[in-house]
Protein backbone atom coordinates (compact mmCIF):
# COMPACT_ATOMS: atom_id res chain seq x y z
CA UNK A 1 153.21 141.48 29.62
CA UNK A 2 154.29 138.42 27.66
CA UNK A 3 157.48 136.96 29.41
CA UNK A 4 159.23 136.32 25.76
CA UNK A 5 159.07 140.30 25.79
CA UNK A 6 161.52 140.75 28.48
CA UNK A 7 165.26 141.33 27.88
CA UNK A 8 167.24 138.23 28.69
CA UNK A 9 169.25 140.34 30.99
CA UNK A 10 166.70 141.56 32.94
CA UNK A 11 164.97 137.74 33.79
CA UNK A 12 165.88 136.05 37.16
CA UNK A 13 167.30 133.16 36.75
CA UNK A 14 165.14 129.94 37.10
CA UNK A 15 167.66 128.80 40.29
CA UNK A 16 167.08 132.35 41.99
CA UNK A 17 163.61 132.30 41.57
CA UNK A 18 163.31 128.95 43.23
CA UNK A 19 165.23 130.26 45.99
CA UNK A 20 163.03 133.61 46.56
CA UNK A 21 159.38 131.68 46.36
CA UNK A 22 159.81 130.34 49.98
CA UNK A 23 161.05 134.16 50.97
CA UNK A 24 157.88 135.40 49.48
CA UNK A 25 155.98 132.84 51.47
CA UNK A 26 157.51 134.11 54.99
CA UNK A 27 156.67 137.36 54.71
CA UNK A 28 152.52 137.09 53.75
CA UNK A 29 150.64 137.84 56.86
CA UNK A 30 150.14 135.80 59.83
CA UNK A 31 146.67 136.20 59.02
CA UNK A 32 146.41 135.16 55.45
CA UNK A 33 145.47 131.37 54.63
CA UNK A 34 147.17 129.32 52.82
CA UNK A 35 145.39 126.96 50.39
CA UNK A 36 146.69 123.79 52.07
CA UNK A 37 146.03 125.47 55.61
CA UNK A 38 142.35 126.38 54.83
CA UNK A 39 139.76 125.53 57.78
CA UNK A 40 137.35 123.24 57.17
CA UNK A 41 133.40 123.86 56.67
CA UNK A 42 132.32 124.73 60.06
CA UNK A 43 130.02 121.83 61.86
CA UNK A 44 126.14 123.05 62.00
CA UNK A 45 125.04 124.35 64.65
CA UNK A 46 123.92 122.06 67.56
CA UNK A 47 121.28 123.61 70.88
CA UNK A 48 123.46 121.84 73.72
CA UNK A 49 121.44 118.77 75.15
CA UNK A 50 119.33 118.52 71.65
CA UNK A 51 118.51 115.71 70.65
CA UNK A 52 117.82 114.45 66.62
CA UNK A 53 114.54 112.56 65.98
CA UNK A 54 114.23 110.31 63.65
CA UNK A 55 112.22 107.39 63.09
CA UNK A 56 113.56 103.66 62.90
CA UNK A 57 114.13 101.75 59.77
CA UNK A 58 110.47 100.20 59.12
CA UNK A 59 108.82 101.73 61.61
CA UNK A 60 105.06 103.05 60.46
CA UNK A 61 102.79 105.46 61.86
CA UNK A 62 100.46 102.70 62.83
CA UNK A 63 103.15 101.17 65.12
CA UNK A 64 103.23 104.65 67.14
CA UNK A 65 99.51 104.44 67.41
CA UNK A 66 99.16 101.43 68.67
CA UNK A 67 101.64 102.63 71.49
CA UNK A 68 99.26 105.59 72.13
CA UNK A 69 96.07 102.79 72.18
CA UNK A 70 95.94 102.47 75.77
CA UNK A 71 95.70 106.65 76.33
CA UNK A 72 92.34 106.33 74.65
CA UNK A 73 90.63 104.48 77.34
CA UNK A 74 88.23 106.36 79.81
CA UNK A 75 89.19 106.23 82.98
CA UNK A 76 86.60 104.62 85.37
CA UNK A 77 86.61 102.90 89.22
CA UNK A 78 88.90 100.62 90.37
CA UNK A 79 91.49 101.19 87.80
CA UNK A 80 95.37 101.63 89.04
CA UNK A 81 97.11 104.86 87.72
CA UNK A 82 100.46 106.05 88.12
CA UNK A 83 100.81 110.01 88.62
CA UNK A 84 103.60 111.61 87.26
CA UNK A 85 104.71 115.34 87.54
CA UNK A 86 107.62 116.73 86.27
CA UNK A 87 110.36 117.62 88.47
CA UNK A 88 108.61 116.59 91.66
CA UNK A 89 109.73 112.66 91.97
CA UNK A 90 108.57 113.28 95.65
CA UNK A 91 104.75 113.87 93.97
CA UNK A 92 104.76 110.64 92.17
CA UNK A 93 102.47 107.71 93.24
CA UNK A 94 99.99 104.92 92.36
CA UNK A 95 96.27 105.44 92.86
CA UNK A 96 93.45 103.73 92.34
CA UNK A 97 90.03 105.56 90.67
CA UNK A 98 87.16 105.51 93.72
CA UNK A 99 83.60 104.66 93.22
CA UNK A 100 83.00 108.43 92.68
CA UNK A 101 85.59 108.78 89.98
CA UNK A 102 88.45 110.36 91.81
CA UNK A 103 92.12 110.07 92.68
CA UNK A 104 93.47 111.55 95.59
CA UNK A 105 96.90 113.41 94.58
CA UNK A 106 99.58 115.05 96.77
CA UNK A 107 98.43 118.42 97.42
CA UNK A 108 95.54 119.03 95.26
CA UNK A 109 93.58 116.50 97.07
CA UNK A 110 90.87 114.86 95.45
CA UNK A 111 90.33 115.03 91.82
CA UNK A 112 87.68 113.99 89.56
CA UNK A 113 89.03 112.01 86.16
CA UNK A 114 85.68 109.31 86.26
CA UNK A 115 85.15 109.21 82.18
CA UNK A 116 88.73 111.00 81.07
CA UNK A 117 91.02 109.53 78.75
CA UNK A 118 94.49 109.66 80.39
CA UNK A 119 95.69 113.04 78.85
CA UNK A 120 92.34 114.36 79.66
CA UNK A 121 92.98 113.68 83.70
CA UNK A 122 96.18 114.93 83.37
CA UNK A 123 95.09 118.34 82.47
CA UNK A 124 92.79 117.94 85.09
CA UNK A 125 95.30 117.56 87.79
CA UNK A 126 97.36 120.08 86.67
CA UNK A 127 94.22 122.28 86.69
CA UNK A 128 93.89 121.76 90.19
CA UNK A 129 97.40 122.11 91.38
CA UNK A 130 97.82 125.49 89.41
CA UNK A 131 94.44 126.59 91.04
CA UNK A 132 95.86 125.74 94.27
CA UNK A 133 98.80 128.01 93.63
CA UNK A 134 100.86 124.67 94.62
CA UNK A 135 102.83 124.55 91.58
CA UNK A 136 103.56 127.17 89.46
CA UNK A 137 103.83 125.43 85.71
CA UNK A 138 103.13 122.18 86.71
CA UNK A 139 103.11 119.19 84.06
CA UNK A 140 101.72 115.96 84.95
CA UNK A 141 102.02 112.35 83.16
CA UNK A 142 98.94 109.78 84.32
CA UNK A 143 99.11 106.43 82.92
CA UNK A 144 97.17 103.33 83.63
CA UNK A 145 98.63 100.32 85.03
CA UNK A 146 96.11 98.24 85.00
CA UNK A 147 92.22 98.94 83.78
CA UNK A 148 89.15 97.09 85.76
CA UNK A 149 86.41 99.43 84.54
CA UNK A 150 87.18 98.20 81.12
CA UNK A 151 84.79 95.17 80.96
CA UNK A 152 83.08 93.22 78.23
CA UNK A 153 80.72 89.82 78.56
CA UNK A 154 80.74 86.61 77.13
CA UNK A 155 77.71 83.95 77.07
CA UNK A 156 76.79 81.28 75.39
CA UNK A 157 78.73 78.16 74.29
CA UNK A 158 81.91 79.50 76.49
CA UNK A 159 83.72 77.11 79.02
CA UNK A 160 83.82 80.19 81.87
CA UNK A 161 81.52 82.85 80.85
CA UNK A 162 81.10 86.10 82.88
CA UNK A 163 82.54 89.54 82.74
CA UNK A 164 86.04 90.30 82.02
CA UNK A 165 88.53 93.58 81.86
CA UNK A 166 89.90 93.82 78.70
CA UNK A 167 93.23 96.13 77.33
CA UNK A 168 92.83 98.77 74.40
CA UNK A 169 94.24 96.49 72.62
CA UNK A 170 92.22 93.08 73.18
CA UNK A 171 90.97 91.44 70.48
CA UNK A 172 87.94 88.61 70.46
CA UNK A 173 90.21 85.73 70.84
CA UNK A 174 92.20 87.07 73.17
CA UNK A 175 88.86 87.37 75.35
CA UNK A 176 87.94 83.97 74.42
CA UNK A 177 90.89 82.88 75.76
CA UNK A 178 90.25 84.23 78.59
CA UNK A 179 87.43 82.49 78.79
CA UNK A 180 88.60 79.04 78.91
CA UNK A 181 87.82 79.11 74.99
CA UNK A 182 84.57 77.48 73.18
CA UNK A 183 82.72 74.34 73.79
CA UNK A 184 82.61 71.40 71.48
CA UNK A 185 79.03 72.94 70.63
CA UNK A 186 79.56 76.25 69.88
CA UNK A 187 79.16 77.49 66.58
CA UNK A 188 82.25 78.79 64.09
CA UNK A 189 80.14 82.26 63.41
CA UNK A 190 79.53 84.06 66.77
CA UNK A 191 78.53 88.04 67.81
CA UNK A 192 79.58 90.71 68.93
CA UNK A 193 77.38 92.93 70.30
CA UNK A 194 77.88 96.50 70.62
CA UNK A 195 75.57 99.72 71.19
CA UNK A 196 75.97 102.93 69.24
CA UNK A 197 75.72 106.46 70.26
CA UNK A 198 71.80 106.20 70.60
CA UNK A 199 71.50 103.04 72.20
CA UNK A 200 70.52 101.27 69.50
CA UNK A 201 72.99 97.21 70.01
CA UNK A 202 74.18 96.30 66.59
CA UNK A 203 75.62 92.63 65.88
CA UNK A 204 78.29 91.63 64.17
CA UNK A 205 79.13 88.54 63.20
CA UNK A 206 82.76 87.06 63.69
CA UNK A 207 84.14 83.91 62.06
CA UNK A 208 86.30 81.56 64.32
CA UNK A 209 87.89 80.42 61.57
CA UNK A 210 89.22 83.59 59.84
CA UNK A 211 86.46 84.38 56.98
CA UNK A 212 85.21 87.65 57.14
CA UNK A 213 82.09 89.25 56.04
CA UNK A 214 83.45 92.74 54.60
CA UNK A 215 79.52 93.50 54.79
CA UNK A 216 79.25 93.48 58.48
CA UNK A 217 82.83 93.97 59.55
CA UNK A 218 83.39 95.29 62.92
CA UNK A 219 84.35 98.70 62.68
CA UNK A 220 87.63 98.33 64.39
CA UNK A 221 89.43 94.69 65.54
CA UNK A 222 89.54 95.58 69.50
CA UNK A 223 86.73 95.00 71.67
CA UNK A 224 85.60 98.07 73.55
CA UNK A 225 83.90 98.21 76.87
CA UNK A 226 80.49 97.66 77.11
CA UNK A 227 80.32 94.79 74.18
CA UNK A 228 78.99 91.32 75.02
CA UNK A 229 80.63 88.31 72.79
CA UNK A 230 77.91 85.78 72.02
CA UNK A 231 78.87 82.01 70.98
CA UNK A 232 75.67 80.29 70.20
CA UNK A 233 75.41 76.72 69.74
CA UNK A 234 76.13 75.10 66.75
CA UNK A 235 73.45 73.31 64.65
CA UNK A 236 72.80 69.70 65.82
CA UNK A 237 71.97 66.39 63.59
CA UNK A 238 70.75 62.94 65.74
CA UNK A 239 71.52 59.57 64.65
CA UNK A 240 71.13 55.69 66.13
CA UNK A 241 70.76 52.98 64.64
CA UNK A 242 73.17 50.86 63.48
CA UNK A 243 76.27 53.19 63.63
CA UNK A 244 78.72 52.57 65.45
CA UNK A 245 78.42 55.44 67.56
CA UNK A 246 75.07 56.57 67.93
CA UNK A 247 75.18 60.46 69.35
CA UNK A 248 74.23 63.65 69.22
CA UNK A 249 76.78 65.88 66.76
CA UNK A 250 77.21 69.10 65.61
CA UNK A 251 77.06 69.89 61.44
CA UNK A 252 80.00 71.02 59.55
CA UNK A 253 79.33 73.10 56.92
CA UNK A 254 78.54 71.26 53.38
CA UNK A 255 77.92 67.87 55.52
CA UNK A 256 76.19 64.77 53.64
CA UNK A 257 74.15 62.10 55.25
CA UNK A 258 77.37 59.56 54.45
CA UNK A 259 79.38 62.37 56.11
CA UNK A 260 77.46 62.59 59.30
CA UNK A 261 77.45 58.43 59.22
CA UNK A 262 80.84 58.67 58.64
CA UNK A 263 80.96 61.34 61.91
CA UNK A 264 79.42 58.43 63.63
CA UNK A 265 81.80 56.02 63.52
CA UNK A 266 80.39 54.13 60.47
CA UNK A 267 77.63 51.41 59.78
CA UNK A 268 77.67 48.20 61.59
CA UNK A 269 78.16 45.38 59.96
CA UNK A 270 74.19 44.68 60.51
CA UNK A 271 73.41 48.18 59.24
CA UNK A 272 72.71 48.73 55.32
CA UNK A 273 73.59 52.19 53.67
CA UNK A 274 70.65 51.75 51.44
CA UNK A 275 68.14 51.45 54.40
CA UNK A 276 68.81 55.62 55.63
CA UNK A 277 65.80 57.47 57.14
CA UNK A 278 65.80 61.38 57.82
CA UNK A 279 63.26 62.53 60.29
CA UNK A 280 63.11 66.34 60.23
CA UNK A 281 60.37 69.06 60.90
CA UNK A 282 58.42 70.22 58.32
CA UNK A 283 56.81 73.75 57.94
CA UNK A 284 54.13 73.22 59.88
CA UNK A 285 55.91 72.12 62.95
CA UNK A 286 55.17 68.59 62.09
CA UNK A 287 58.29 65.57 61.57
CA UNK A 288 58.33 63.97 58.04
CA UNK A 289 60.31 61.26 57.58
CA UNK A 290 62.13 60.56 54.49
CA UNK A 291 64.69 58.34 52.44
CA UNK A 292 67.73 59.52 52.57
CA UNK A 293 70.77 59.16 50.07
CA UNK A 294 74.39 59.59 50.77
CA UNK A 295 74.70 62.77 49.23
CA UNK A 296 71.97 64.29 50.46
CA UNK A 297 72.63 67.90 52.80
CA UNK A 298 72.25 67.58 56.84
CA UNK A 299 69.80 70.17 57.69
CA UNK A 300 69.54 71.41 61.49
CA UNK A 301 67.90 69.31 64.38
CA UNK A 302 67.21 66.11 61.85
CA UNK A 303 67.14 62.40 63.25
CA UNK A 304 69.22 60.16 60.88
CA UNK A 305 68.22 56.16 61.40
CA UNK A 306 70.23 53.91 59.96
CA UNK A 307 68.66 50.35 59.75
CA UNK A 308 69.45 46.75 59.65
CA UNK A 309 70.13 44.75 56.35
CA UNK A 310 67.29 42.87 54.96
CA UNK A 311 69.63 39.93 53.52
C-alpha cells in the first residue's frame, strides 16, 4: 500500500512513531538477534593438543633430506646408538654395535641390527619386544651417535694416510682434511675409487681445484664406505744448471721451459737463455736431448740444463 494513499487522519505522527520504534524493539524475543548483536563466524575447529605444520620461509625439500642423510647409513660394529622407546624413558640407553652385529636392549636382550639402516633396527627391536610380550605397542627411535664402521682409505700423496670413519654427509675434502691434507707433490686430479653392485671398482676422477668432468662425475658428492681416495703424484720436470735454484718441481698445467726456469728461481748471471737443453725419453725408452726454446711445453720426467754464456 502506497503511504500517499492513506488518509491524513489516520497516519501517526512522525514524533509518535519515533517514540513507539524503541517499544517495538523491547518486546522482540529474547531470542531474536539483532543486526548489531549478531555473533561472529565461529573459529574452525581445532583437535586439542594439534599442532599446524608448515614449512619455513625458504626451506626446500633437499634441506629435510639432508637431515634424514645420516638414517641411511648401515649400521655395523663399534658404532654408538642411542635407543629410544616411547613412553618408557626408563628403557632408554646408549649402546654400542658388537663384533656380531648386535645391541643388547632392556628386556629383549640381544638384537641383531649388523647391516640395518637406523629405521630398519628400529623395527627390529620393536619386533623383538612385541614377540616378547614385553610391550604391548611398542615404538622405538635408534639413532647413531657416532659411526666407526663407516670407513673409507686414503693413499698416495697424503700427509697421514690410513683409514678413516666418515659421516653421511662427508665429502672428499672434508676427508682430506682429515688427513693432514696433500703433499707439495700430489697431483690437482685425484680418484676416487668405488665398487659397484658386482664388484667391479670404478674411478672417478676429482679436481682439487673445482673443475669437474660432467663425463665421469661421481654419482653423488658424499663418500660412502668402502671407497679409497687416491692422490697420485704430480708430474715432475728436473733442472740444474745455472738457475738459481736447481731442484726437482712439479708441472703446472700449460708450463713453458721459461716458466719452469722462472719456477727455478731464474738464470744466473753466468747462465744464457739461448743455451737451454731438454733431455727427455723418447719412445723407445731411450733419452734424446734437444734445444729448447722458451715457449716450448714441459712434458713429464724431462731434465732441463741451462748452460753458461759463451761471451
Amino acid at each position: 500500500m502506497n503511504p500517499s494513499s492513506i488518509p491524513r487522519s489516520r497516519r501517526l505522527p512522525r514524533r509518535c512513531a519515533a517514540l513507539l520504534w524503541p517499544c517495538l524493539l523491547l518486546l522482540l524475543p529474547a531470542g531474536v538477534p539483532r543486526a548489531a548483536d549478531a555473533p561472529a563466524p565461529p573459529a574452525p575447529f581445532a583437535v586439542p593438543g594439534a599442532r599446524a605444520i608448515a614449512s619455513p620461509a625458504g626451506t626446500s625439500g633437499s634441506a629435510a633430506a639432508g637431515a634424514d642423510e645420516r638414517h641411511l647409513l648401515q649400521l655395523g660394529a663399534g658404532d654408538s646408538v642411542n635407543v629410544q622407546v616411547y613412553g618408557q624413558p626408563d628403557m632408554d640407553t646408549t649402546v654400542y654395535v658388537g663384533d656380531d652385529g648386535t645391541i643388547s636392549v632392556p628386556l629383549a636382550g640381544s638384537v641383531q641390527v649388523g647391516g640395518l639402516t637406523p629405521v630398519e633396527a628400529q623395527k627390529r627391536v620393536e619386533q623383538a619386544l612385541r614377540q616378547g610380550q614385553f610391550l604391548l605397542d611398542p615404538h622405538v627411535t635408534i639413532s647413531v651417535t657416532q659411526s666407526r664402521s663407516q670407513r673409507v682409505s686414503v693413499l698416495g700423496e697424503i700427509k697421514d694416510p690410513g683409514r678413516y670413519p666418515i659421516e653421511p654427509n662427508t665429502t672428499v675434502f672434508d676427508l682430506l682434511a682429515q688427513a693432514g691434507g696433500v703433499t707439495a707433490f700430489s697431483s690437482d686430479i685425484i680418484y676416487i675409487l668405488r665398487p659397484d653392485a658386482s664388484g667391479k671398482v670404478n674411478r672417478y676422477p676429482i679436481n682439487l681445484k673445482g673443475f669437474s668432468d660432467q663425463k665421469n662425475a661421481l654419482p653423488t658428492q658424499t663418500l660412502q664406505a668402502g671407497d679409497s681416495v687416491y692422490v697420485p703424484r704430480a708430474e715432475q720436470f728436473y733442472i740444474y744448471g745455472e738457475v738459481a735454484a736447481p731442484n726437482m718441481y712439479r708441472i703446472e698445467p700449460g708450463m713453458t721451459v721459461i716458466q719452469a726456469i722462472a719456477r727455478a728461481g731464474g738464470i744466473t748471471p753466468r747462465g744464457s737463455e739461448h743455451r737451454i737443453e731438454i733431455k727427455r725419453s723418447g719412445k723407445d725408452g731411450k733419452y734424446v736431448i734437444t734445444h729448447a726454446k722458451p715457449g716450448d711445453l714441459v712434458q713429464s720426467d724431462d731434465v732441463i740444463r741451462v748452460k753458461e754464456s759463451i761471451f
